[in-house]
C-alpha atoms as a PDB file:
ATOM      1  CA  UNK A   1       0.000   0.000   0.000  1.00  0.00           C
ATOM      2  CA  UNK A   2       1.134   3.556  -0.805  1.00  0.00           C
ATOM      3  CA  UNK A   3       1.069   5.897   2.036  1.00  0.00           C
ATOM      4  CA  UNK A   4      -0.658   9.599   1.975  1.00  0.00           C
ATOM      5  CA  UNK A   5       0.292  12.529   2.848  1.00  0.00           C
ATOM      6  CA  UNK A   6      -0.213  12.008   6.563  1.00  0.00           C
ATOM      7  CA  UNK A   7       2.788   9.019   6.526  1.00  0.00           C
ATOM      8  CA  UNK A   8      -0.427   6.485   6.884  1.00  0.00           C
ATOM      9  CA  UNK A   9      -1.055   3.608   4.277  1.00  0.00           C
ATOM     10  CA  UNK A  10      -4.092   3.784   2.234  1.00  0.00           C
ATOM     11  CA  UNK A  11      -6.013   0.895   2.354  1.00  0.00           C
ATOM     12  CA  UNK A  12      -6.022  -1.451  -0.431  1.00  0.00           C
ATOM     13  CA  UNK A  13      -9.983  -0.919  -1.208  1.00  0.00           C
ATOM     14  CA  UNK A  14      -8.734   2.579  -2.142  1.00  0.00           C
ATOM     15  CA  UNK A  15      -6.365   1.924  -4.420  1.00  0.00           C
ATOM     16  CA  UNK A  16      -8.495  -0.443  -6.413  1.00  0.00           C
ATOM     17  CA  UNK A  17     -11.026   2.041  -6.633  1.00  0.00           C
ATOM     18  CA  UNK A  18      -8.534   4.860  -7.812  1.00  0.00           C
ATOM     19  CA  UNK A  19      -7.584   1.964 -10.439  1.00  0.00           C
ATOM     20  CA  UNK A  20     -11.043   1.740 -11.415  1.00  0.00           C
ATOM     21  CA  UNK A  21     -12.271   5.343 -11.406  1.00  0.00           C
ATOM     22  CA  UNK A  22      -8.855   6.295 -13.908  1.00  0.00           C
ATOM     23  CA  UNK A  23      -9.164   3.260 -16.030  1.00  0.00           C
ATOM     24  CA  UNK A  24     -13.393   4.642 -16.564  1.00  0.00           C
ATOM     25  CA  UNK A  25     -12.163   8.510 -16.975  1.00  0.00           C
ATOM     26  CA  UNK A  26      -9.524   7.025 -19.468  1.00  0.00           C
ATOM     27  CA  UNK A  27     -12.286   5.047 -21.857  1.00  0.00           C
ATOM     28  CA  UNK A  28     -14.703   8.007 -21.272  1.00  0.00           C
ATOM     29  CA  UNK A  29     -17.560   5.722 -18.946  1.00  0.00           C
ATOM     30  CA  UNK A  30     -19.635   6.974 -16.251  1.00  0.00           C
ATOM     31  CA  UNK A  31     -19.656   5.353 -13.203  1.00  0.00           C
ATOM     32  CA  UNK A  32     -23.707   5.333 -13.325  1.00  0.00           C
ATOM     33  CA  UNK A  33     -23.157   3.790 -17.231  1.00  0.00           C
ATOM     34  CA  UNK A  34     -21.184   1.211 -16.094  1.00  0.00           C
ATOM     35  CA  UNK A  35     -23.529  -0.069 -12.744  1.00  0.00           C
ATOM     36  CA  UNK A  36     -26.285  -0.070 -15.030  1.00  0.00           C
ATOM     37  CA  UNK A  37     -23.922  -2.217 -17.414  1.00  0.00           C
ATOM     38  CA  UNK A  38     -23.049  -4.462 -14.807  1.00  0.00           C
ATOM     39  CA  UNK A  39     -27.245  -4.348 -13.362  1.00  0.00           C
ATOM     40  CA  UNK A  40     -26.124  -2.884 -10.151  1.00  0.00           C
ATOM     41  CA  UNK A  41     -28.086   0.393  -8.223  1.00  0.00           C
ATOM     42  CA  UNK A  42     -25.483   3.123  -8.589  1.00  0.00           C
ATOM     43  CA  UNK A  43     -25.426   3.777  -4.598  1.00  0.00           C
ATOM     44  CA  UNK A  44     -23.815  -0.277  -4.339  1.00  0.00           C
ATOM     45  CA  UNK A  45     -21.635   1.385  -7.131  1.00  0.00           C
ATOM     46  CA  UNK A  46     -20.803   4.674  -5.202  1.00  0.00           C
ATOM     47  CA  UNK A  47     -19.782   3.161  -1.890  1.00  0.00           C
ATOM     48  CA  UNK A  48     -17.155   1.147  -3.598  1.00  0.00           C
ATOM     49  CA  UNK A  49     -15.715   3.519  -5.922  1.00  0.00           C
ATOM     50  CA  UNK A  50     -15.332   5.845  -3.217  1.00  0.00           C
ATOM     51  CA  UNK A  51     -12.998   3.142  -1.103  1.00  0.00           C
ATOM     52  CA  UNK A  52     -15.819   2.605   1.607  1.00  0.00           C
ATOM     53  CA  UNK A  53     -16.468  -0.341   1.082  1.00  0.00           C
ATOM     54  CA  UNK A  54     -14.199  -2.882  -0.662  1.00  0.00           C
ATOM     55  CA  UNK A  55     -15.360  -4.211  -4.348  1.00  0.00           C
ATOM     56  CA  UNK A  56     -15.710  -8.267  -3.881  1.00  0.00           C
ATOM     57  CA  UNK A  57     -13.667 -10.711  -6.443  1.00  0.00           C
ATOM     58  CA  UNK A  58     -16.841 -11.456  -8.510  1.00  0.00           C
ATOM     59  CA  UNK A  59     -17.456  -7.420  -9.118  1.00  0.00           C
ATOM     60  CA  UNK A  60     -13.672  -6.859  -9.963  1.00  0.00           C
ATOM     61  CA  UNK A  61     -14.135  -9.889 -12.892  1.00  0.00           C
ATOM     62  CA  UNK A  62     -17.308  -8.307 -14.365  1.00  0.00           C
ATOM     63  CA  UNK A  63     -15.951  -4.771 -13.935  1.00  0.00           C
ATOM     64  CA  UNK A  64     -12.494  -5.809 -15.660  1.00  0.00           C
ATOM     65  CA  UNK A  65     -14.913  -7.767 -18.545  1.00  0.00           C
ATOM     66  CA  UNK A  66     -16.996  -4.221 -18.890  1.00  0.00           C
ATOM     67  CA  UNK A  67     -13.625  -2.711 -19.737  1.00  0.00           C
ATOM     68  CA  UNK A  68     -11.673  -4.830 -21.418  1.00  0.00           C
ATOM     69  CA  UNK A  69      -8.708  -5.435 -19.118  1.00  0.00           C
ATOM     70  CA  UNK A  70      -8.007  -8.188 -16.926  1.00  0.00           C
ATOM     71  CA  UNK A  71      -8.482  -8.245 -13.207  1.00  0.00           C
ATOM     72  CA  UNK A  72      -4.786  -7.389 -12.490  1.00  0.00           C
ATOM     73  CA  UNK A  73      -5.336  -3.927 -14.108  1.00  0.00           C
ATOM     74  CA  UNK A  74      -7.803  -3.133 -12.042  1.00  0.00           C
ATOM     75  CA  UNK A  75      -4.851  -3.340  -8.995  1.00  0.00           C
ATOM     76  CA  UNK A  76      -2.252  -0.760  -8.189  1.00  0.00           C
ATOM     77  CA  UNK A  77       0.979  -1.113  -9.719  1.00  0.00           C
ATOM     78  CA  UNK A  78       3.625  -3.389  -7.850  1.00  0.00           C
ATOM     79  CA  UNK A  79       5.261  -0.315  -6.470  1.00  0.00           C
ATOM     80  CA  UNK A  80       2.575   0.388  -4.251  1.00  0.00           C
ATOM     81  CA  UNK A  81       2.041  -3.098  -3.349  1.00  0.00           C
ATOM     82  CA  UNK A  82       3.442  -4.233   0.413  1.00  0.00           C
ATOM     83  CA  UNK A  83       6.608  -6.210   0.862  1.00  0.00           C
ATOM     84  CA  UNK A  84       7.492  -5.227  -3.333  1.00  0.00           C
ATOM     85  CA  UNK A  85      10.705  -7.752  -4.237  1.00  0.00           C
END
């Protein structure tokens, strides 16, 4: 995990969502477009993509499917990763 300005790791749910919400700003996709693609309510949506609450392994799979990239791009890069070798 990265840490913030404060010197405190962000938690991993945060990350993932940052993944998410750059990867939907990059292919031009609302976050309310794609819960209505993936047939959830856009407040199950919201509490996720804001880092609240962590997105399960079954979301992540139909997310990464919605945009064409595989579940490991939907993870922060290994340098923010703990114990990077």
């Amino acid at each position: 995990m990265s840490d913030n300005a404060a010197g405190t790791a962000t938690p991993m749910r945060e990350l993932v969502a940052e993944e998410i919400r750059v990867l939907l700003a990059r292919q031009r996709i609302s976050a309310s477009k794609l819960a209505r693609t993936l047939g959830m309510t856009q407040s199950y949506l919201a509490r996720r993509m804001s880092g609240d609450t962590a997105f399960d392994v079954d979301d992540l799979a139909r997310i990464a499917n919605v945009l064409g990239v595989t579940v490991v791009d939907l993870l922060p890069s290994a340098k923010v990763r703990p114990n990077n070798r």
